[in-house]
C-alpha atoms as a PDB file:
ATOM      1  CA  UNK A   1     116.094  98.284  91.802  1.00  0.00           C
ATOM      2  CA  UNK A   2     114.306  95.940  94.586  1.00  0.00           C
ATOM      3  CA  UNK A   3     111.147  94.665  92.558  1.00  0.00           C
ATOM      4  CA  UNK A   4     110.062  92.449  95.300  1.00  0.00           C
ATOM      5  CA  UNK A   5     107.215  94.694  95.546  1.00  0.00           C
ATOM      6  CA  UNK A   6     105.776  93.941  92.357  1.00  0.00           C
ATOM      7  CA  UNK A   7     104.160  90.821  94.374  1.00  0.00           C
ATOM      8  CA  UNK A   8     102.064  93.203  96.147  1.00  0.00           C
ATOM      9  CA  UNK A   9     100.893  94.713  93.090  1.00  0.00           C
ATOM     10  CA  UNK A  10     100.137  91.806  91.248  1.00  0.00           C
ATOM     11  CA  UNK A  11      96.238  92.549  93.058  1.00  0.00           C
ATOM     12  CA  UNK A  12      95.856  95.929  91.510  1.00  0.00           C
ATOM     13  CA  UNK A  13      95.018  96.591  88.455  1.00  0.00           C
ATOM     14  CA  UNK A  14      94.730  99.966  85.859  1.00  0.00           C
ATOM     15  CA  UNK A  15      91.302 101.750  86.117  1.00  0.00           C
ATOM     16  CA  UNK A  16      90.870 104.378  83.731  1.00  0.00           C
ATOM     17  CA  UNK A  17      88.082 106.822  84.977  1.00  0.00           C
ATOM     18  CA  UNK A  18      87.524 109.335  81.779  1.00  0.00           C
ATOM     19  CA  UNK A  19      88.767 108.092  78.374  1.00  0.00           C
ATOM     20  CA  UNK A  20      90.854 105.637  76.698  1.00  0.00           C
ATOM     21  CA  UNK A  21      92.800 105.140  73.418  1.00  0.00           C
ATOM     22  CA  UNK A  22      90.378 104.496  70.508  1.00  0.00           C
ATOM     23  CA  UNK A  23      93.342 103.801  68.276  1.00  0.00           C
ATOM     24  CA  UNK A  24      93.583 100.492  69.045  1.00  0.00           C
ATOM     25  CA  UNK A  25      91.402  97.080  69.886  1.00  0.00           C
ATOM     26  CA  UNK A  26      92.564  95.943  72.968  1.00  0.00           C
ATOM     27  CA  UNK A  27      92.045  94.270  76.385  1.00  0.00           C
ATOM     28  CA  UNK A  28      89.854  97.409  77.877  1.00  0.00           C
ATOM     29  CA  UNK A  29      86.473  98.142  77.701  1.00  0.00           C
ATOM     30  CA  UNK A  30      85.139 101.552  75.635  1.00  0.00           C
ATOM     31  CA  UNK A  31      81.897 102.832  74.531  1.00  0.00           C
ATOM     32  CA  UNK A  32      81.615 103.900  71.250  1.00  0.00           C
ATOM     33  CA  UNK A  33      78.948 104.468  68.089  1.00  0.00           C
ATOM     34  CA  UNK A  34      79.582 101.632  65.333  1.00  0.00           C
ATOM     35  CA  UNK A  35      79.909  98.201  65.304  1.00  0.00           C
ATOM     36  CA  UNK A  36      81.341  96.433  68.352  1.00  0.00           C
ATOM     37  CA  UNK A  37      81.332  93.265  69.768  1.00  0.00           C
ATOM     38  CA  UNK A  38      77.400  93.807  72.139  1.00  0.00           C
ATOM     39  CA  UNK A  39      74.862  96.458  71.354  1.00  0.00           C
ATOM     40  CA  UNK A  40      74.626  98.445  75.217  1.00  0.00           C
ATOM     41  CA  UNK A  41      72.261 101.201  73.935  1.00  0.00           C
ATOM     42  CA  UNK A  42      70.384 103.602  71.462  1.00  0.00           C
ATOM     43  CA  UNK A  43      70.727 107.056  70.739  1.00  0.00           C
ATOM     44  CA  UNK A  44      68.888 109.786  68.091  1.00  0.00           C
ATOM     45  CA  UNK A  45      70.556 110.301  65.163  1.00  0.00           C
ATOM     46  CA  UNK A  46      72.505 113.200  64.325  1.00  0.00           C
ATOM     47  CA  UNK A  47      74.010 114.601  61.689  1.00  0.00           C
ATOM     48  CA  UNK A  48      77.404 113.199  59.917  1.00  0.00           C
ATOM     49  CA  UNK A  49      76.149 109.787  61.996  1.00  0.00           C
ATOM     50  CA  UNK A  50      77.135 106.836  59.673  1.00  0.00           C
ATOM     51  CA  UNK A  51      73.857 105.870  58.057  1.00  0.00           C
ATOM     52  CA  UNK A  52      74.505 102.051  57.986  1.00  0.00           C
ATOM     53  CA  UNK A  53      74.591 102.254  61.921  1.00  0.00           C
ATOM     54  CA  UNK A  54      70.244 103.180  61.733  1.00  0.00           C
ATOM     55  CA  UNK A  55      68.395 100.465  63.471  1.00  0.00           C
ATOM     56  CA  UNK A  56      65.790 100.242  60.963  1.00  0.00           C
ATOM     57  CA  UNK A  57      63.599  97.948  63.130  1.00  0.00           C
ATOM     58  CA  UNK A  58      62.841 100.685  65.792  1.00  0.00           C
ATOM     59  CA  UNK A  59      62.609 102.880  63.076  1.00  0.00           C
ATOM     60  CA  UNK A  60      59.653 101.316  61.661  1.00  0.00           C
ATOM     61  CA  UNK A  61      58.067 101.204  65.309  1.00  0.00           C
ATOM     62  CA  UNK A  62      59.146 104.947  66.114  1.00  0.00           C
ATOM     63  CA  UNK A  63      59.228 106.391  62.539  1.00  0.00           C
ATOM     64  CA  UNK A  64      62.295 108.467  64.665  1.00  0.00           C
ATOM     65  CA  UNK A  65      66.273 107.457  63.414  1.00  0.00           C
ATOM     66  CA  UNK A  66      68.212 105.597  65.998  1.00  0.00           C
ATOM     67  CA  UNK A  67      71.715 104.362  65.826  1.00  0.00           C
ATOM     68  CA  UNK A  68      73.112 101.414  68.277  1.00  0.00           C
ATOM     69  CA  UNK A  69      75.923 102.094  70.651  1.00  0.00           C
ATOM     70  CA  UNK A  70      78.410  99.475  70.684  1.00  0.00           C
ATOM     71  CA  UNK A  71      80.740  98.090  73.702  1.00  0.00           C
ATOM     72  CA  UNK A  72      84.118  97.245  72.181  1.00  0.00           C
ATOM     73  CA  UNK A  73      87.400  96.088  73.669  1.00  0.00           C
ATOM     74  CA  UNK A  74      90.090  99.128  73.229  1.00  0.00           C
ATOM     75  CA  UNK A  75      93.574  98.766  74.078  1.00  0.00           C
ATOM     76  CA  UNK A  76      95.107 101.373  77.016  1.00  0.00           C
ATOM     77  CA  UNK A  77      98.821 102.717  76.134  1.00  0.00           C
ATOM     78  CA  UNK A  78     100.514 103.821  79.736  1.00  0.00           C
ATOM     79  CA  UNK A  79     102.549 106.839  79.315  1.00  0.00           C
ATOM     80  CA  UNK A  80     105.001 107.542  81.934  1.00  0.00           C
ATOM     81  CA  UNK A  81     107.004 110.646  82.286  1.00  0.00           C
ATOM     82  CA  UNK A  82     109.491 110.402  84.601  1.00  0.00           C
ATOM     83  CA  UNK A  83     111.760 113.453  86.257  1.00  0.00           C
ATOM     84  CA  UNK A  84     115.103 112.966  85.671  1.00  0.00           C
ATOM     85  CA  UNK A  85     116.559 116.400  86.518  1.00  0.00           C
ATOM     86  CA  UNK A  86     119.172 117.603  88.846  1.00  0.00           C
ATOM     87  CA  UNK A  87     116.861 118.307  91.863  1.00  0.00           C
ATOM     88  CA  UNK A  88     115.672 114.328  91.555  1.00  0.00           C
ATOM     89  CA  UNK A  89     118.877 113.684  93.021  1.00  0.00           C
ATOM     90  CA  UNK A  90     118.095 114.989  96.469  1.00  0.00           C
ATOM     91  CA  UNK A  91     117.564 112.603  99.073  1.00  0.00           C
ATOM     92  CA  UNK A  92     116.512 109.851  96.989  1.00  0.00           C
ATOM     93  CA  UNK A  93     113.948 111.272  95.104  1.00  0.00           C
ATOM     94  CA  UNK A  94     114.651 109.519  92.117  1.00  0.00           C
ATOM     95  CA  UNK A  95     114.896 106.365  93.647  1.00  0.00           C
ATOM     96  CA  UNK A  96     111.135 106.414  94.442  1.00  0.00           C
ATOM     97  CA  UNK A  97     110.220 108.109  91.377  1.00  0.00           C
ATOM     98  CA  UNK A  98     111.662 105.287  89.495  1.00  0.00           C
ATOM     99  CA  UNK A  99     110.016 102.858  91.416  1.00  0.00           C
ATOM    100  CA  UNK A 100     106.690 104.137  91.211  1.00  0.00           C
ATOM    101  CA  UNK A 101     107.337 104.448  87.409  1.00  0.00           C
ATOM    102  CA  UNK A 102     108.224 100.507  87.148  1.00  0.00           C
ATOM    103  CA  UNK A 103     105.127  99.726  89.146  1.00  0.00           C
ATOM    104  CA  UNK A 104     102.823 101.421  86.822  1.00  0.00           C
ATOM    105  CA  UNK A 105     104.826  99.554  83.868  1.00  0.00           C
ATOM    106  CA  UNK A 106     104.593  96.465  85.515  1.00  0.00           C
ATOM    107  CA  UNK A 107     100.685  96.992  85.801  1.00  0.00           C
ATOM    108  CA  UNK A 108     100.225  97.501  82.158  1.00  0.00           C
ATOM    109  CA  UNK A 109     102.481  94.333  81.490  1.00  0.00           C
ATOM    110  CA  UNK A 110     100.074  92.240  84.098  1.00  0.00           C
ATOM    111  CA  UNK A 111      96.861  93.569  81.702  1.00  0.00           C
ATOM    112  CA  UNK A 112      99.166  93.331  78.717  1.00  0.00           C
ATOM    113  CA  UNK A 113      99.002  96.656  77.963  1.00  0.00           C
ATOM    114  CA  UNK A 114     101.627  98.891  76.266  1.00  0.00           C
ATOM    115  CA  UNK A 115     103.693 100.949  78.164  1.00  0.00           C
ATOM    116  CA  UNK A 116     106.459 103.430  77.358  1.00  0.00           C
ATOM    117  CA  UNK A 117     108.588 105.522  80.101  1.00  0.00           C
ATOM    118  CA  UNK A 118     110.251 109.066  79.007  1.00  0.00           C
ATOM    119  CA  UNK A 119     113.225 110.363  81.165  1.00  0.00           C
ATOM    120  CA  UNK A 120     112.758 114.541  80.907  1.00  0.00           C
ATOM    121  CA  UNK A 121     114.650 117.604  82.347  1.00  0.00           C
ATOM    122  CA  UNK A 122     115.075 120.232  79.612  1.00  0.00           C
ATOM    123  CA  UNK A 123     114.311 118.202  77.012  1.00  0.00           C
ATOM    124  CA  UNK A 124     111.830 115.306  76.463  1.00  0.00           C
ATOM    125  CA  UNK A 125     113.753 111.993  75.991  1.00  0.00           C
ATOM    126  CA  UNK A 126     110.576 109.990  74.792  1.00  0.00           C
ATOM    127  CA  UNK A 127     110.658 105.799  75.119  1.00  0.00           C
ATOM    128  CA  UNK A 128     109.375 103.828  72.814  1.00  0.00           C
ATOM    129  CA  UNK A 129     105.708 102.255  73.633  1.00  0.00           C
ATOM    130  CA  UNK A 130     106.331  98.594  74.355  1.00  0.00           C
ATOM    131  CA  UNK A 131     104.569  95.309  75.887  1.00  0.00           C
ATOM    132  CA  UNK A 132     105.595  92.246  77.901  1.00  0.00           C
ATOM    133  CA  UNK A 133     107.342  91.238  80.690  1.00  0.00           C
ATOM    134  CA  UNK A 134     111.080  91.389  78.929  1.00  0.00           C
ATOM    135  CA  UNK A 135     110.945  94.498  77.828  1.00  0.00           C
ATOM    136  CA  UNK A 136     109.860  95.524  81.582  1.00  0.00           C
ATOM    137  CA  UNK A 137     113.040  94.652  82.581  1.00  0.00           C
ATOM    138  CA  UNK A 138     114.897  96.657  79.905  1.00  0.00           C
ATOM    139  CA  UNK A 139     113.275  99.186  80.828  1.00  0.00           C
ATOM    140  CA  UNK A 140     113.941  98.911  84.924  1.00  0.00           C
ATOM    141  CA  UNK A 141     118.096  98.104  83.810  1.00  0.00           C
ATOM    142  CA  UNK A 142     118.047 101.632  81.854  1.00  0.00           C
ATOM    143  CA  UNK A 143     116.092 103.560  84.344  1.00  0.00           C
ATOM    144  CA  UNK A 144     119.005 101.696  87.222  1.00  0.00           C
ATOM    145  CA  UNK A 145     121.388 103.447  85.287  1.00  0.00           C
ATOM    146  CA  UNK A 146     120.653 106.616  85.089  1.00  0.00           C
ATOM    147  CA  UNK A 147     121.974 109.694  86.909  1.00  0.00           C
ATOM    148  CA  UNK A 148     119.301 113.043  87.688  1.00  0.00           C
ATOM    149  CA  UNK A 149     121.149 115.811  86.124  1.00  0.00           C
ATOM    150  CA  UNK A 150     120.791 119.396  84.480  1.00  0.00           C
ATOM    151  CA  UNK A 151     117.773 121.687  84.725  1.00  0.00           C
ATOM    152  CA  UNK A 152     114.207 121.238  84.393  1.00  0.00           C
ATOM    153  CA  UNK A 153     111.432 122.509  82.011  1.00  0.00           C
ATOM    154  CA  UNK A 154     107.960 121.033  82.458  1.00  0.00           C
ATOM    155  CA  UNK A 155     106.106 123.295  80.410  1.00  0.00           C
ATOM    156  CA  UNK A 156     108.690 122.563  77.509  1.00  0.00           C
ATOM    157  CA  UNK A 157     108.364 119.216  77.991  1.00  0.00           C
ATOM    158  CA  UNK A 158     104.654 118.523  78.254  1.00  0.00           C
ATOM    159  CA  UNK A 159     104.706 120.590  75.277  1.00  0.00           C
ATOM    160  CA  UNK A 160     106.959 118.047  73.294  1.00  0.00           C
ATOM    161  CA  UNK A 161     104.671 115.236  74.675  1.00  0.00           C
ATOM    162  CA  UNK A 162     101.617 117.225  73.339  1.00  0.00           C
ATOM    163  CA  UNK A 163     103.177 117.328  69.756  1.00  0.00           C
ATOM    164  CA  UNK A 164     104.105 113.489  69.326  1.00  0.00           C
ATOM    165  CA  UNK A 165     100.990 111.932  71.461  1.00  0.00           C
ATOM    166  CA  UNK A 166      97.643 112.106  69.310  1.00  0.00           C
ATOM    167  CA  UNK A 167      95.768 109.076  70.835  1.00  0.00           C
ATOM    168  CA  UNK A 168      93.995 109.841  74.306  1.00  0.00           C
ATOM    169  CA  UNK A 169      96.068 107.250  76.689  1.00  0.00           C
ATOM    170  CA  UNK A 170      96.900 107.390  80.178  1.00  0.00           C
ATOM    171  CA  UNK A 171      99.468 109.685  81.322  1.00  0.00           C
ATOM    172  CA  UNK A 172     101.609 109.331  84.505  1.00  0.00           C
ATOM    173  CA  UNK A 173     104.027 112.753  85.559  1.00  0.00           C
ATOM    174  CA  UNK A 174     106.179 111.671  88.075  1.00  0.00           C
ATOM    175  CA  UNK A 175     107.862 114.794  89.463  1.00  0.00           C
ATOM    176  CA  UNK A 176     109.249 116.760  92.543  1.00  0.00           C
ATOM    177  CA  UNK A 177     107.203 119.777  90.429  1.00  0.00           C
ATOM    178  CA  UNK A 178     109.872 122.280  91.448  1.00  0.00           C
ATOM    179  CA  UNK A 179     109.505 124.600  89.123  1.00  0.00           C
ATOM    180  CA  UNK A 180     107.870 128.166  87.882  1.00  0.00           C
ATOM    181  CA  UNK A 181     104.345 127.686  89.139  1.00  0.00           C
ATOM    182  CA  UNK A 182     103.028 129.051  85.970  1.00  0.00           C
ATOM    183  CA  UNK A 183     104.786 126.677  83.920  1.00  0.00           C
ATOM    184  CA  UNK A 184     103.622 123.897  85.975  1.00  0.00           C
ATOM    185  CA  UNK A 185     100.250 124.824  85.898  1.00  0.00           C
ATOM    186  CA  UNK A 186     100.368 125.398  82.520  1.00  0.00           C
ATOM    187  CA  UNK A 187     102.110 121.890  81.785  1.00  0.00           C
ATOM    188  CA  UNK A 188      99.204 120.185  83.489  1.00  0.00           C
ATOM    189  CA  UNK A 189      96.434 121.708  81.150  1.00  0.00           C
ATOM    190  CA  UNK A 190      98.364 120.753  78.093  1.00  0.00           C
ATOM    191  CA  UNK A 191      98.761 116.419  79.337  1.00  0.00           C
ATOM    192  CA  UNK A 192      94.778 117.053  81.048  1.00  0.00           C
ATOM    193  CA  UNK A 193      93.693 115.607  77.394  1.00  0.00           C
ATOM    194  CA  UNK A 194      94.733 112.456  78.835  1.00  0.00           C
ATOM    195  CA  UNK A 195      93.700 110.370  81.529  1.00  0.00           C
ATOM    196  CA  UNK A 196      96.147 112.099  83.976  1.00  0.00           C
ATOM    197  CA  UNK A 197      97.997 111.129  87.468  1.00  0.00           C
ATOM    198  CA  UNK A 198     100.399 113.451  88.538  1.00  0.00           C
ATOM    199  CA  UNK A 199     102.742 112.141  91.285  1.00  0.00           C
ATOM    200  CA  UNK A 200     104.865 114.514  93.599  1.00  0.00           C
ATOM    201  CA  UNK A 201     107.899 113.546  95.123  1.00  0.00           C
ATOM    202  CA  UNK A 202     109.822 115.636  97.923  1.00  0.00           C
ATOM    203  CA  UNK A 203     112.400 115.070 100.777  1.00  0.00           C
ATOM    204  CA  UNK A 204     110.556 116.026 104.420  1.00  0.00           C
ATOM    205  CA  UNK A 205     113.658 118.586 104.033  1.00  0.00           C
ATOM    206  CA  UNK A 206     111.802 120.445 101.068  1.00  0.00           C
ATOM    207  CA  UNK A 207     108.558 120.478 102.913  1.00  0.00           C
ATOM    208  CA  UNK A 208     109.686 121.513 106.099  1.00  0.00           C
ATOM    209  CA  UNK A 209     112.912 123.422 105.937  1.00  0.00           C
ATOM    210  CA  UNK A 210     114.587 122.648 109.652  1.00  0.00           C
ATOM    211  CA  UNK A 211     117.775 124.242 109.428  1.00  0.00           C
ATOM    212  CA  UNK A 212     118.976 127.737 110.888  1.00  0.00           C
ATOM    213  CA  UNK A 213     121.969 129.830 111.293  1.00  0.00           C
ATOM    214  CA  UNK A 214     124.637 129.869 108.802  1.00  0.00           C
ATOM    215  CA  UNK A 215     124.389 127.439 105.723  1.00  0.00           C
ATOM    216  CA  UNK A 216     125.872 127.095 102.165  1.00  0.00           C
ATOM    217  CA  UNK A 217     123.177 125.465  99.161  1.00  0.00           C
ATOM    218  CA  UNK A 218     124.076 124.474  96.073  1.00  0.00           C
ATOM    219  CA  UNK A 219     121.692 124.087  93.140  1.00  0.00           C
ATOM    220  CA  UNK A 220     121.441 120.370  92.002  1.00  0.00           C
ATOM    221  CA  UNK A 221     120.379 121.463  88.163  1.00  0.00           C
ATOM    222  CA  UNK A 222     122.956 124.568  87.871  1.00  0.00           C
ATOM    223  CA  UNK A 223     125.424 123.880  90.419  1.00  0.00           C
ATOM    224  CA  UNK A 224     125.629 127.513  91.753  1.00  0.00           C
ATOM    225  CA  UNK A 225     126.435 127.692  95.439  1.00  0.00           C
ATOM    226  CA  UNK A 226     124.845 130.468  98.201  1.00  0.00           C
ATOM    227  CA  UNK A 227     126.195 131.091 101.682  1.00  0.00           C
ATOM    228  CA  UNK A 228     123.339 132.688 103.905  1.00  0.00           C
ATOM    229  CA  UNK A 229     122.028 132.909 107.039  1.00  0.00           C
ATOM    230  CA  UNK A 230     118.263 130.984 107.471  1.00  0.00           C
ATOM    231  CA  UNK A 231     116.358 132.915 110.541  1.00  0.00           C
ATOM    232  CA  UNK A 232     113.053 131.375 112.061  1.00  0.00           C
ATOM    233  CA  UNK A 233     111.389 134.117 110.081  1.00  0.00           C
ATOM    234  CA  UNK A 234     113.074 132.768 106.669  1.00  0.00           C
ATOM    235  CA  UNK A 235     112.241 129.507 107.637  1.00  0.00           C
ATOM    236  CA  UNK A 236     108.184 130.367 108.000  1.00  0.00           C
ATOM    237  CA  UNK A 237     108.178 132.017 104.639  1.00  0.00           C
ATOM    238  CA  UNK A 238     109.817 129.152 103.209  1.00  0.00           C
ATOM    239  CA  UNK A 239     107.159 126.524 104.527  1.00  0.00           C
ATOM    240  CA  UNK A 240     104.329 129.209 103.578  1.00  0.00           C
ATOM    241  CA  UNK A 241     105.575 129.557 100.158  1.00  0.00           C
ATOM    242  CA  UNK A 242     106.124 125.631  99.554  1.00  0.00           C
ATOM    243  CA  UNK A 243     102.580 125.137 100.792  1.00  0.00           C
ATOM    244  CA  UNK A 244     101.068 127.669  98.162  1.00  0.00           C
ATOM    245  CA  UNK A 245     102.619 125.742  96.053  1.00  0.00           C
ATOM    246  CA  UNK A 246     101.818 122.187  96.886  1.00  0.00           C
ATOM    247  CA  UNK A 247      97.948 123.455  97.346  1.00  0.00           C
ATOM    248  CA  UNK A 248      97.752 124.774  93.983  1.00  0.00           C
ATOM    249  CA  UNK A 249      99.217 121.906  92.067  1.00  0.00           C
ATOM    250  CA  UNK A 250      96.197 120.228  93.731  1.00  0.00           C
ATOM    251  CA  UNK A 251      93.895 122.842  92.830  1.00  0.00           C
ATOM    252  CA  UNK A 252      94.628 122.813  89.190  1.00  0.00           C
ATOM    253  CA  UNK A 253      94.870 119.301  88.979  1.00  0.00           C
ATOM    254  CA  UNK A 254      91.244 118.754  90.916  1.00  0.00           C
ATOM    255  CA  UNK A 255      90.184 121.709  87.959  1.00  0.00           C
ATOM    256  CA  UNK A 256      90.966 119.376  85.467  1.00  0.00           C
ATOM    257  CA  UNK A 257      90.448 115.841  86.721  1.00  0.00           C
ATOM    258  CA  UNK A 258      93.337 114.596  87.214  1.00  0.00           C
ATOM    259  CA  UNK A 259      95.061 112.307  90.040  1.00  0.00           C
ATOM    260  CA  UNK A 260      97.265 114.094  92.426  1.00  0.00           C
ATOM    261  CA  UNK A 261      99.651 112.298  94.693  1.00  0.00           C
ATOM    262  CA  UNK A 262     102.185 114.128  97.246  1.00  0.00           C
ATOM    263  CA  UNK A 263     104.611 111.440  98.779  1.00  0.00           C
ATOM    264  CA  UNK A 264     107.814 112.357 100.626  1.00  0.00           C
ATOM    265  CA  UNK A 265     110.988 110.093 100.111  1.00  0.00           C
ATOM    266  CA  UNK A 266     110.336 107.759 103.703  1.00  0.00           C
ATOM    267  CA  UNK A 267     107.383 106.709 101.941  1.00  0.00           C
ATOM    268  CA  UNK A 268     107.139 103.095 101.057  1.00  0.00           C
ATOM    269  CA  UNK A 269     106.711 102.358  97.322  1.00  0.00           C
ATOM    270  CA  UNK A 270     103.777  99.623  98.149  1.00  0.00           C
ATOM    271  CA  UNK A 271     102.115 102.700 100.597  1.00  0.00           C
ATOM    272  CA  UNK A 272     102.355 104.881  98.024  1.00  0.00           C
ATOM    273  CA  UNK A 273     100.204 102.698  95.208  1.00  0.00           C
ATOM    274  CA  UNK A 274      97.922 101.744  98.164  1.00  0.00           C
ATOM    275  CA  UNK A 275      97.357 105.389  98.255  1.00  0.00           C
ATOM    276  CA  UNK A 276      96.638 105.922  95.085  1.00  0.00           C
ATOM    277  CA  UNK A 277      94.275 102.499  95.192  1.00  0.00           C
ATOM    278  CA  UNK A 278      91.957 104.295  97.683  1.00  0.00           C
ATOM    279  CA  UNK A 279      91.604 107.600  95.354  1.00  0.00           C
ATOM    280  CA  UNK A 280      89.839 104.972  92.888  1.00  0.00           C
ATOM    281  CA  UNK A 281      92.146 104.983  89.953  1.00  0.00           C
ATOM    282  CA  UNK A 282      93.533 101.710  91.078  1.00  0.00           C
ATOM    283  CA  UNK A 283      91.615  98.713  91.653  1.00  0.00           C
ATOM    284  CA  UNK A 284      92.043  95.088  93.228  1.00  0.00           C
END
């Protein structure tokens, strides 16, 4: 893998716009109730508040129970899930994939936050959270090395992610998304606890299907083979069904919050973060 743009991204950094780990004290900033390193506020109390946290002072002004909020420093764990299934294979989609999922690591390394990257196609093949520049480049020498094969099941595998994640962190899907709409949608809810950015990847083939006349496919996850005949009417179905598609990934994910990126497989890895730096969730 070329990491010469990791220059370029040496401006950006991680902004997290909803929540953040409160597992662990970090380099990022998080409100809480307790104590903290500066006082930013006062709110009622309520029951099951901790009752060393009343500001007897106001108190004796209000005769009403306050308790301080605190601003503490909270760690941010990157999670990124990265498609490694047959279909990645097409036209370089896991090439890209694989670089935007090393320039997301490389951002947590620059804020020296942890980072962990999961390979996933049937099955979730979870990495192991980890921080600093050499373990960046273990991580880039086992992603160089491995081939997109067998089938894919999102909803499976955000399932698996669901079960061994408990602390809110920020989670990046990094995925072609081809597969049963319901499942996908379904996937999304389950990782929308998170902090979520979920990037598509196709080939300008998959978005816009060019070819007519006689043609054989063969499935990238199964390896079955079909010999049929694509007519401009096939073709117009194909480009209306893709869009439904596309446009309801972005729906759901809009539903719940999360980032949505669509890139095709000419785009530049440094245009694609540059993208997602003017959506907000990046910033310099």
């Amino acid at each position: 893998m070329d990491t010469e743009f990791f220059k370029e991204l040496e401006r950006f950094s991680l902004l997290v716009r909803k929540r953040v780990s409160t597992a662990h004290i970090g380099s990022r900033r998080s409100i809480r109730f307790g104590h903290g390193i500066s006082p930013v506020g006062y709110r009622e109390y309520r029951k099951g508040d901790d009752f060393k946290l009343v500001d007897w002072k106001v108190y004796a002004r209000t005769e009403r129970l306050y308790v301080r909020e605190h601003e503490e420093e909270r760690s941010l764990l990157v999670h990124i899930i990265l498609d490694s299934s047959g279909s990645m294979g097409f036209d370089n989609k896991f090439e890209l994939a694989s670089k935007i999922a090393a320039g997301f690591a490389f951002m947590a390394t620059q804020e020296n936050e942890k980072f962990s990257v999961s390979l996933f196609g049937e099955e979730l093949r979870a990495g192991e959270p980890v921080r600093g520049v050499g373990n960046l480049l273990k991580v880039i020498e086992f992603i160089d090395n491995v081939e997109p094969k067998r089938a894919t099941d999102i909803l499976k595998v955000a399932d698996q992610f669901d079960r061994m994640i408990s602390t809110t962190s920020l989670v990046v899907l990094i995925s072609d998304m081809l597969d049963d709409l319901e499942k996908v949608e379904t996937a999304i809810y389950r990782l929308s606890r998170h902090d979520l950015i979920v990037v598509q990847i196709l080939s300008p083939e998959e978005r816009d299907l060019k070819i007519l006349g006689d043609v054989r496919f063969i499935d990238m996850e199964s390896g079955e083979s079909i010999i049929t005949r694509i007519s401009q009417r096939m073709r117009d179905d194909y480009t209306s069904k893709i869009e439904r598609h596309n446009s309801r990934i972005s729906e759901i994910c809009d539903s719940v919050g999360a980032g949505r990126f669509l890139f095709d497989t000419r785009t530049e890895v440094f245009d694609a973060f540059f993208e997602i730096l003017k959506s907000g969730i990046l910033k310099v």
